[in-house]
Protein backbone atom coordinates (compact mmCIF):
# COMPACT_ATOMS: atom_id res chain seq x y z
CA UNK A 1 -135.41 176.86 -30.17
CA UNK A 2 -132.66 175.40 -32.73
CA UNK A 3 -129.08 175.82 -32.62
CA UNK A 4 -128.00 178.14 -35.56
CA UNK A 5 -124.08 178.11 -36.99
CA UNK A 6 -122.55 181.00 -37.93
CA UNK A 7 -120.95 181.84 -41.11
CA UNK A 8 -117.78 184.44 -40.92
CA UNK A 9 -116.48 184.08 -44.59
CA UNK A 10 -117.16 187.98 -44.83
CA UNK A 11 -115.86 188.35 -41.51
CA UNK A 12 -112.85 186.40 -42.37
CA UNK A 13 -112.19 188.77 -45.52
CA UNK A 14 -112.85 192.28 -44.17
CA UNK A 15 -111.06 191.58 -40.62
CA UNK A 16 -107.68 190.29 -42.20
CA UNK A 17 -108.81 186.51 -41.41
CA UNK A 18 -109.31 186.97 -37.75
CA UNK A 19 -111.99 184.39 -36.41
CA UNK A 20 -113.64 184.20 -32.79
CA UNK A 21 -111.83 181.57 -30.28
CA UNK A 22 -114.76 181.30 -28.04
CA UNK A 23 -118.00 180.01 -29.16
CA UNK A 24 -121.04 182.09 -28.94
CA UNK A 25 -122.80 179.72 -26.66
CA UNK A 26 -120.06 179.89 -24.25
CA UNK A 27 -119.36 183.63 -24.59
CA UNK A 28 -123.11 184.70 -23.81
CA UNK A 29 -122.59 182.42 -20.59
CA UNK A 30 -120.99 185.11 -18.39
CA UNK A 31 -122.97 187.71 -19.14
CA UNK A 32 -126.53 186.17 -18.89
CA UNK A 33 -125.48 185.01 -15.72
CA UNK A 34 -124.75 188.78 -14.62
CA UNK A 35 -128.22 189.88 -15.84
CA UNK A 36 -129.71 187.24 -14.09
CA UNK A 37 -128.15 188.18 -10.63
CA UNK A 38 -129.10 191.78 -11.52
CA UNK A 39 -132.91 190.29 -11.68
CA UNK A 40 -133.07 187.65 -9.47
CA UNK A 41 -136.85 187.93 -9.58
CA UNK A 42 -137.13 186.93 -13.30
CA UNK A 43 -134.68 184.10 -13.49
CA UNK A 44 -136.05 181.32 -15.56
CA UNK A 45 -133.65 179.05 -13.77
């Protein structure tokens, strides 16, 4: 799998500059980990 960067220039013009503060890496963190305590069976961990 390779990383992939974003790019929010339209999202920077159509939402009156606003940007994300969290990376998505870190964002996706908290809910995978929910899903995988919903389905502890099929954890890759």
């Amino acid at each position: 799998m390779t990383a992939h960067s974003t790019e929010n220039t339209i999202l920077r013009e159509h939402s009156g500059g606003w940007e994300p503060r969290t990376p998505l890496h870190d964002g996706i963190k908290r809910p995978y980990r929910w899903i995988e305590s919903e389905y502890p069976e099929r954890s890759v961990s």
